[in-house]
Protein backbone atom coordinates (compact mmCIF):
# COMPACT_ATOMS: atom_id res chain seq x y z
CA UNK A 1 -14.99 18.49 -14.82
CA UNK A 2 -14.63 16.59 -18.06
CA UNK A 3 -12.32 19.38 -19.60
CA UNK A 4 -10.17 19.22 -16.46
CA UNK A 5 -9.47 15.38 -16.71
CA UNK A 6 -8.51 15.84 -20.18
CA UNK A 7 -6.60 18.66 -19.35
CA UNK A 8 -4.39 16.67 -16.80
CA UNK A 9 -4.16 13.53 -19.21
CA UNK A 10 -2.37 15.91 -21.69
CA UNK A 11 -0.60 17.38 -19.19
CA UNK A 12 0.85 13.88 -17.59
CA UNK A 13 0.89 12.28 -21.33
CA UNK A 14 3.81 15.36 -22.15
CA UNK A 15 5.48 14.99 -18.85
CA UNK A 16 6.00 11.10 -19.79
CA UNK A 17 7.02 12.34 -22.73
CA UNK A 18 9.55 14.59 -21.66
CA UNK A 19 10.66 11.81 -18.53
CA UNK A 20 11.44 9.32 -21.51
CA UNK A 21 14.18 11.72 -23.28
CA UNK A 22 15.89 11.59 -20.29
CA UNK A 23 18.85 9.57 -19.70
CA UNK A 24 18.41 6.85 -16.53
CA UNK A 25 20.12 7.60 -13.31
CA UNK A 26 22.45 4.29 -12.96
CA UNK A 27 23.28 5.88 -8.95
CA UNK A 28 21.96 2.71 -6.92
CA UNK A 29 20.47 5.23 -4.45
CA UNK A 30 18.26 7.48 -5.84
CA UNK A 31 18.02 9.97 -3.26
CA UNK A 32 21.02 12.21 -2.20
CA UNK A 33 22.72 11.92 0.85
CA UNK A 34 22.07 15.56 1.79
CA UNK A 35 18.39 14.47 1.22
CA UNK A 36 18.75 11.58 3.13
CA UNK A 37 19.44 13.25 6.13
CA UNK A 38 16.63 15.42 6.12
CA UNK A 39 14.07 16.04 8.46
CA UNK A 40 11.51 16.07 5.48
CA UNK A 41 12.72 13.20 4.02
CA UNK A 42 11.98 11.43 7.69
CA UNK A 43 8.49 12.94 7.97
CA UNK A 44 7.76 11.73 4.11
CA UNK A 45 9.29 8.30 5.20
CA UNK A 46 6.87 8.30 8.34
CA UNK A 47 3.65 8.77 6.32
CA UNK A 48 4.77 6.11 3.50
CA UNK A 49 5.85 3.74 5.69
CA UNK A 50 2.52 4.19 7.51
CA UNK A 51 0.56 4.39 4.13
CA UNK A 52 2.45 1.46 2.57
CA UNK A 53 3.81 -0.40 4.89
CA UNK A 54 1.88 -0.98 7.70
CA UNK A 55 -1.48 -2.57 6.06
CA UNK A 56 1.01 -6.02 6.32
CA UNK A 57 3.04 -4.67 9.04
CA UNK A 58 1.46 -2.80 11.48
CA UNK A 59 2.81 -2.67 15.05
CA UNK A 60 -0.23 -3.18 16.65
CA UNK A 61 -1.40 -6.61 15.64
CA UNK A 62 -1.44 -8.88 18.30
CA UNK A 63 1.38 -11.68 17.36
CA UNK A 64 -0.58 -14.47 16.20
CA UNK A 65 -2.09 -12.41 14.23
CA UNK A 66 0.48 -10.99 12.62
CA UNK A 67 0.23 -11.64 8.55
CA UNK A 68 3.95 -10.14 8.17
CA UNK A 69 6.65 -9.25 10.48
CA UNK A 70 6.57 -5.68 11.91
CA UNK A 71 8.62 -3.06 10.49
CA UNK A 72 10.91 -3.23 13.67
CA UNK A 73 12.00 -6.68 13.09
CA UNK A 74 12.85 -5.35 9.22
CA UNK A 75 15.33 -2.77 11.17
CA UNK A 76 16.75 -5.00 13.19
CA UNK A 77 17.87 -7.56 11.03
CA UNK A 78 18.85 -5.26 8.16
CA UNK A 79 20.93 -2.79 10.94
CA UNK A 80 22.94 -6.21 11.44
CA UNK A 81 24.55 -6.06 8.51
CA UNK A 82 24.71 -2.93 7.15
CA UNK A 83 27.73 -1.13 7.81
CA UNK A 84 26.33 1.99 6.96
CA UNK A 85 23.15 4.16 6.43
CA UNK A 86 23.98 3.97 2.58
CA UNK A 87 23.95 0.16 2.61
CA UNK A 88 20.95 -0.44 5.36
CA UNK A 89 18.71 1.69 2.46
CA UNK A 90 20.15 -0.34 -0.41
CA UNK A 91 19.80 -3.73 0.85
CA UNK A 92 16.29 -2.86 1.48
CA UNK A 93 15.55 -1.97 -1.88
CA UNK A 94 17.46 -4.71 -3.17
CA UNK A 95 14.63 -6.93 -1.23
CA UNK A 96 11.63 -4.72 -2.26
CA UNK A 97 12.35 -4.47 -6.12
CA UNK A 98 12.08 -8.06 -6.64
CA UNK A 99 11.10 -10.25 -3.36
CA UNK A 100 12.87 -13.44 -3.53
CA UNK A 101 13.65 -16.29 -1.30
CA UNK A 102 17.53 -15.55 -2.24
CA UNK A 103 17.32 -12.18 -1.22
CA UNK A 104 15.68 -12.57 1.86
CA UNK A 105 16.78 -12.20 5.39
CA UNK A 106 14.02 -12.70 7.76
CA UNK A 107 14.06 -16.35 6.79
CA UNK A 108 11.88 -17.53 9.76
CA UNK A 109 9.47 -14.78 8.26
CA UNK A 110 9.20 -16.39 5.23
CA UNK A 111 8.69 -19.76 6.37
CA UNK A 112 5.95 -18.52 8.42
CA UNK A 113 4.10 -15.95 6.42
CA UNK A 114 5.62 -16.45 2.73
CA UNK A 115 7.54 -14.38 0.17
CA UNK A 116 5.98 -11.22 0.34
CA UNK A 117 4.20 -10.29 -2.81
CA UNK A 118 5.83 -8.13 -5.73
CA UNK A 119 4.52 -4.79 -5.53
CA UNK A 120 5.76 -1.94 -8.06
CA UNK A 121 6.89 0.61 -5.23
CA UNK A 122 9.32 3.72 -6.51
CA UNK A 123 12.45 3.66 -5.26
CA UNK A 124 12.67 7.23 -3.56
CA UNK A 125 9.62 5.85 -1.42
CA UNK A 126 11.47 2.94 -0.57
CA UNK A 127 14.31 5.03 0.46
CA UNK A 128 12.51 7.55 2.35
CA UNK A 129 11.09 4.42 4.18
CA UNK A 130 14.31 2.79 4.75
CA UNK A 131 16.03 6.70 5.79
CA UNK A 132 13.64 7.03 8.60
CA UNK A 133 13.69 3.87 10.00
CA UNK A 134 17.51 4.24 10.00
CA UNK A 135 17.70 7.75 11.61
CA UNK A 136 14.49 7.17 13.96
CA UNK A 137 13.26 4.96 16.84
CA UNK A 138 9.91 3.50 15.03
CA UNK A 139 6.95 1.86 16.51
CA UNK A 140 7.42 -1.78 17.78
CA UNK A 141 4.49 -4.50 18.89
CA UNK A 142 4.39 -4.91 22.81
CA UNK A 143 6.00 -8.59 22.33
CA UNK A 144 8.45 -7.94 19.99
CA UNK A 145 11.15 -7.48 22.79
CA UNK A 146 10.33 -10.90 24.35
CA UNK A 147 10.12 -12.53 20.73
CA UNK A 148 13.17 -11.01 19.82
CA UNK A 149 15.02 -12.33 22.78
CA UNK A 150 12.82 -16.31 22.55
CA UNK A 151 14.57 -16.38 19.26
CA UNK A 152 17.58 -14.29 18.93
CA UNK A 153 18.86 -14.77 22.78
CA UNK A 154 18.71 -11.56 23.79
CA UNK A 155 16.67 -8.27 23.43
CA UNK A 156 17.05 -5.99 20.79
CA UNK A 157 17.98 -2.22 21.74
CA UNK A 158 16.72 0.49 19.08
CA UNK A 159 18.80 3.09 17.82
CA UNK A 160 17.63 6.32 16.71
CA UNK A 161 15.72 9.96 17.32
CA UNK A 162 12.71 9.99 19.17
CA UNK A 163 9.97 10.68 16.42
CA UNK A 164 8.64 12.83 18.12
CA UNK A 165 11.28 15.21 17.34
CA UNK A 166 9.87 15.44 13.80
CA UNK A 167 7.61 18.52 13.08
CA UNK A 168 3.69 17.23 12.62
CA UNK A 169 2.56 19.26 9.56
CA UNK A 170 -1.17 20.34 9.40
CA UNK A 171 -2.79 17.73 7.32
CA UNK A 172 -3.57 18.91 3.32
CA UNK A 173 -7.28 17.32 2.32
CA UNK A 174 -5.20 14.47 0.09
CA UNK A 175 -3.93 13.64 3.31
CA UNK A 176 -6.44 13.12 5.66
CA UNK A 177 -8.58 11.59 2.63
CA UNK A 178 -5.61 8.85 2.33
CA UNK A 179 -5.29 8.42 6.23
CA UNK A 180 -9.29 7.22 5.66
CA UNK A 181 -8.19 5.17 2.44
CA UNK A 182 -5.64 3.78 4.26
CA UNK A 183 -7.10 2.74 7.87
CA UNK A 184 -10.42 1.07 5.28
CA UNK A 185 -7.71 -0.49 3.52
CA UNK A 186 -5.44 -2.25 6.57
CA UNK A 187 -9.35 -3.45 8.50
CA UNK A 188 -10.11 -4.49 4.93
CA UNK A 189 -6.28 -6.27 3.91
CA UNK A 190 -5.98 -7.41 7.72
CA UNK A 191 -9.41 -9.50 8.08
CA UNK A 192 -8.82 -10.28 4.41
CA UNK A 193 -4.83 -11.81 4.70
CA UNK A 194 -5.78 -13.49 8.38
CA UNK A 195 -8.84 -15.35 5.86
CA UNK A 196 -6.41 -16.67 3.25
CA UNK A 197 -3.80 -17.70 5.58
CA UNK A 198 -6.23 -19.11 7.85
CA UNK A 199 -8.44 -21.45 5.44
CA UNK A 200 -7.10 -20.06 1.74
CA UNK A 201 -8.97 -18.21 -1.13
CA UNK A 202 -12.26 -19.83 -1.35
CA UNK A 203 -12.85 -18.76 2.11
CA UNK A 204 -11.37 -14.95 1.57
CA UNK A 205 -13.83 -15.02 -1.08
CA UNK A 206 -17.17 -15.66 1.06
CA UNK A 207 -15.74 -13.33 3.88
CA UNK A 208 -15.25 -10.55 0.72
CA UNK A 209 -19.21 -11.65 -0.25
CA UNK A 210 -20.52 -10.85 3.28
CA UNK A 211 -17.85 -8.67 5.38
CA UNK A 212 -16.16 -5.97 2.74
CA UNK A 213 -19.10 -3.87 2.70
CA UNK A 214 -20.10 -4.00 6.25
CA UNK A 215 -16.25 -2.83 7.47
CA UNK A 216 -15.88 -0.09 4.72
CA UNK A 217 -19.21 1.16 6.05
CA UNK A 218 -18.30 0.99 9.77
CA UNK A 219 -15.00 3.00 8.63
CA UNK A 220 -16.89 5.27 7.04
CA UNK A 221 -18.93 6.19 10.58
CA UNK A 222 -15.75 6.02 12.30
CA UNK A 223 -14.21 9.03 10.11
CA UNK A 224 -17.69 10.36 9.32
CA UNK A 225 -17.47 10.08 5.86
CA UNK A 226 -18.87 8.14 2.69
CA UNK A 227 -16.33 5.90 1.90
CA UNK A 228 -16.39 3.69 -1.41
CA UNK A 229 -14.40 1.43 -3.38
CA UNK A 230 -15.41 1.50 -6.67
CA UNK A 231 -14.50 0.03 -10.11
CA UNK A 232 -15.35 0.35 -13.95
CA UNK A 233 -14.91 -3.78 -13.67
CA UNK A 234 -16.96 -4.64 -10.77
CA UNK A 235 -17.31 -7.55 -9.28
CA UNK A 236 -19.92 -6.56 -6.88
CA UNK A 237 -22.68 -4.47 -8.49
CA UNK A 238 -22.58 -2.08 -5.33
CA UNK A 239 -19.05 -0.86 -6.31
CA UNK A 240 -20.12 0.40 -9.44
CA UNK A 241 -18.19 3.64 -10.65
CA UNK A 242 -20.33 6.58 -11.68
CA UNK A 243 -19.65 8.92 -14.45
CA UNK A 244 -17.34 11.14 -12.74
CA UNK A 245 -15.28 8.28 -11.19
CA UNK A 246 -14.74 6.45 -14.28
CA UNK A 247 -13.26 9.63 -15.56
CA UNK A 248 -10.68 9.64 -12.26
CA UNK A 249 -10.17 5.92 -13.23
CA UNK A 250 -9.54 6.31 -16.73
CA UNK A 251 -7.28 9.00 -15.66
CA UNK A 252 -4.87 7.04 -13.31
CA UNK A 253 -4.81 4.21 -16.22
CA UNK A 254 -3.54 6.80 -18.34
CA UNK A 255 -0.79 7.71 -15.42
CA UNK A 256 0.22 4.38 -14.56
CA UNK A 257 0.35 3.55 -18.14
CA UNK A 258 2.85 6.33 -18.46
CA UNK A 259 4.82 5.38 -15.78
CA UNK A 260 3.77 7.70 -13.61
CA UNK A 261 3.96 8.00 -9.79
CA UNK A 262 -0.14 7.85 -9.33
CA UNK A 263 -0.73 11.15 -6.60
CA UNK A 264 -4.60 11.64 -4.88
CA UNK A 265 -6.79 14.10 -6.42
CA UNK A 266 -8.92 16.72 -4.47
CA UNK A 267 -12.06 18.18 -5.88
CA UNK A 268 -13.47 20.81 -2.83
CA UNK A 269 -16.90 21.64 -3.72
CA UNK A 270 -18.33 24.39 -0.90
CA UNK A 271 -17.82 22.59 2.34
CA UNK A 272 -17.30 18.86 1.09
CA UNK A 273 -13.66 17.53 -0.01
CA UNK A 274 -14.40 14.59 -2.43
CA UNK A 275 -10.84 12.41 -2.76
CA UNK A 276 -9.73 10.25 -5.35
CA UNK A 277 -6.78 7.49 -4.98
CA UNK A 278 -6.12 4.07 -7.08
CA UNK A 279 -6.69 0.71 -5.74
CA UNK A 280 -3.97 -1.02 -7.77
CA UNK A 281 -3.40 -4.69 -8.04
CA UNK A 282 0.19 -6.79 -7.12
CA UNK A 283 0.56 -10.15 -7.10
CA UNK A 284 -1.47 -11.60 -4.42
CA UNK A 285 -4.36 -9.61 -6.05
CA UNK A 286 -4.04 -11.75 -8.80
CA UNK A 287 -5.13 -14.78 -7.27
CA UNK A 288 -9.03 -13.52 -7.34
CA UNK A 289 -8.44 -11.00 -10.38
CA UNK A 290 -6.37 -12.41 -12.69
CA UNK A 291 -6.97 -14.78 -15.94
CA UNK A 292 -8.65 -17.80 -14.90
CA UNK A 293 -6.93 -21.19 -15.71
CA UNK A 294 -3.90 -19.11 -14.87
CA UNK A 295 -3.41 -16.97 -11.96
CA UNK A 296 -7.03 -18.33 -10.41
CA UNK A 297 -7.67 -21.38 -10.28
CA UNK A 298 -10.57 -23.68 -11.45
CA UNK A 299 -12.34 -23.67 -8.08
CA UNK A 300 -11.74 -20.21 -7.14
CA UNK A 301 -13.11 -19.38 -10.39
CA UNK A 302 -16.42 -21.72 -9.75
CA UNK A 303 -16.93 -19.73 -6.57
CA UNK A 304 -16.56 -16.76 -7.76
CA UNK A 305 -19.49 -17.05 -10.41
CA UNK A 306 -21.58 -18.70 -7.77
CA UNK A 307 -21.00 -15.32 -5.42
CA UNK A 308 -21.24 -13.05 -8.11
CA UNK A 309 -23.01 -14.02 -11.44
CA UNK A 310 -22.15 -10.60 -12.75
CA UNK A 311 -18.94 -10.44 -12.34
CA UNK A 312 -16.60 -8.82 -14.60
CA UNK A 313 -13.56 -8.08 -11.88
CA UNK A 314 -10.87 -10.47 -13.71
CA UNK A 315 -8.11 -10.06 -16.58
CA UNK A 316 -5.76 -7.86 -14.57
CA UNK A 317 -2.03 -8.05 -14.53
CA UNK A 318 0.61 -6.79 -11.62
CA UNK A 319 0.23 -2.70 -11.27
CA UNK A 320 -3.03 -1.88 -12.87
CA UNK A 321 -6.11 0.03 -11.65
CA UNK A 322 -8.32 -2.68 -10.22
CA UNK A 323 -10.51 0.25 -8.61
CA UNK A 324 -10.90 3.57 -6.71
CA UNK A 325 -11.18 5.17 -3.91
CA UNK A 326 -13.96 7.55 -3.64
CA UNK A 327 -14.06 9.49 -0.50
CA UNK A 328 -16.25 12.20 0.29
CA UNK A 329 -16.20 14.24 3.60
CA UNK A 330 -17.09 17.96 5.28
CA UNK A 331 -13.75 20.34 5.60
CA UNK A 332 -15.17 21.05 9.06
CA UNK A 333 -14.28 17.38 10.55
């Protein structure tokens, strides 16, 4: 195992190497049109947007309890003024690379929910995002038509393929493991979000202290699987990373460090898939695990050492490896 991490760190640290040499693509899109119209661009769009997108955005929150707008409201405005496929995918990215009140066109959204938070997504996700939801009807809440028309004055008709047109590949273990990462992550990120809007970050904090481990463990009876999230700076002593894990997350320091896109790793051992995938921070993370006197403030900081004397979760910046997922489960669910 050990020779096989360091294996792969040499083998990303040359690749970074090599990527550097290279001269910068100045093409605003990234992607190539012939590429954009594919159907496995769409179907890579689907899962990202689904992986990425929806922990904020899902289509079925209820809508006061939305903590974002839904991804159909994001089409809707954006198809308004883009005259073309090329510019409805640009403008997007425009928005995503740097969030900014400027930049923004779901102004009510913003008023209501905030600027979202800067995350450091790759622009070829982005744009496989933004290609599907161009090319495809997507998923929309139940009231979005009658919300739409309350404050638009009429309903909004959807343009695009039916999805289901798009083939359904057989599922690779990195993918199911990340569909489990993923639907811990939006009943974690939703109860967590609806917390801090609702009373702020002292109170996210005490639902973290009692409610984190209880949903990841429901989750994890739900998929059948032992699901963890677990760090080499812990803030709760049950999230401690073992030996192999803190190899994984030294590993995806090393990637992320290089610049790298980080990808899940798969380890099958006889019948049991064990699954690997950072937890990294962005902004809003920063609030509970940045610098104190800084990013958290004075109070958040007192709670935080009443809740967890031992904690050492805090120091992080935007895009670093606050964590792991470590997900083990049988090949025959």
């Amino acid at each position: 195992m050990k020779w096989t991490l360091i294996a792969l760190v040499i083998a990303v640290s040359l690749t970074s190497c090599k990527k550097s040499t290279q001269k910068e693509d100045d093409n605003y899109i990234k992607l190539k049109s012939t590429e954009l119209n594919s159907e496995e661009i769409a179907a890579r769009g689907k899962t990202l947007m689904q992986n990425k997108c929806y922990l904020c955005h899902s289509p079925k929150a209820a809508e006061k309890s939305m903590i974002a707008p839904p991804m159909i409201a994001l089409k809707a405005r954006y198809t308004r003024d883009a005259d073309s496929k090329e510019e409805f995918i640009a403008d997007l990215w425009n928005f995503v690379e740097k969030p900014t009140h400027e930049k923004a066109k779901l102004k009510g959204a913003v008023k209501r929910f905030g600027l979202m938070p800067y995350q450091p997504y790759q622009q070829k996700d982005i744009e496989a995002i933004a290609a599907f939801m161009y090319d495809y009807e997507i998923e929309k809440p139940e009231w979005f038509q009658e919300h739409w028309k309350k404050n638009h004055g009429k309903g909004y008709k959807q343009k695009g393929k039916s999805v289901g047109s798009l083939a359904e590949p057989e599922q690779s273990y990195a993918e199911i493991g990340m569909s489990y990462a993923k639907s811990t992550k939006q009943t974690l990120g939703k109860n967590l979000m609806g917390a801090i809007q609702k009373e702020g970050v002292l109170h996210a904090l005490s639902f973290c202290n009692v409610q984190a481990m209880p949903l990841t463990d429901s989750m994890a009876t739900k998929h059948n699987a032992i699901i963890k999230r677990v760090s080499d700076k812990f803030r709760n002593p049950k999230n401690k990373a073992n030996e192999v894990e803190l190899e994984y997350i030294s590993l995806y320091k090393q990637i992320l460090e290089n610049g790298e896109e980080p990808e899940p790793m798969v380890v099958e051992e006889g019948e049991n898939v064990n699954f690997y995938y950072p937890i990294v921070t962005n902004d809003m993370c920063l609030k509970c695990h940045g610098t104190p006197g800084q990013e958290i403030e004075r109070e958040t900081y007192d709670k935080i050492k009443e809740l967890y004397p031992q904690d050492k979760a805090i120091g992080y910046g935007v895009n670093e490896v606050r964590g792991m997922w470590s997900i083990n489960f049988s090949k025959n669910e």
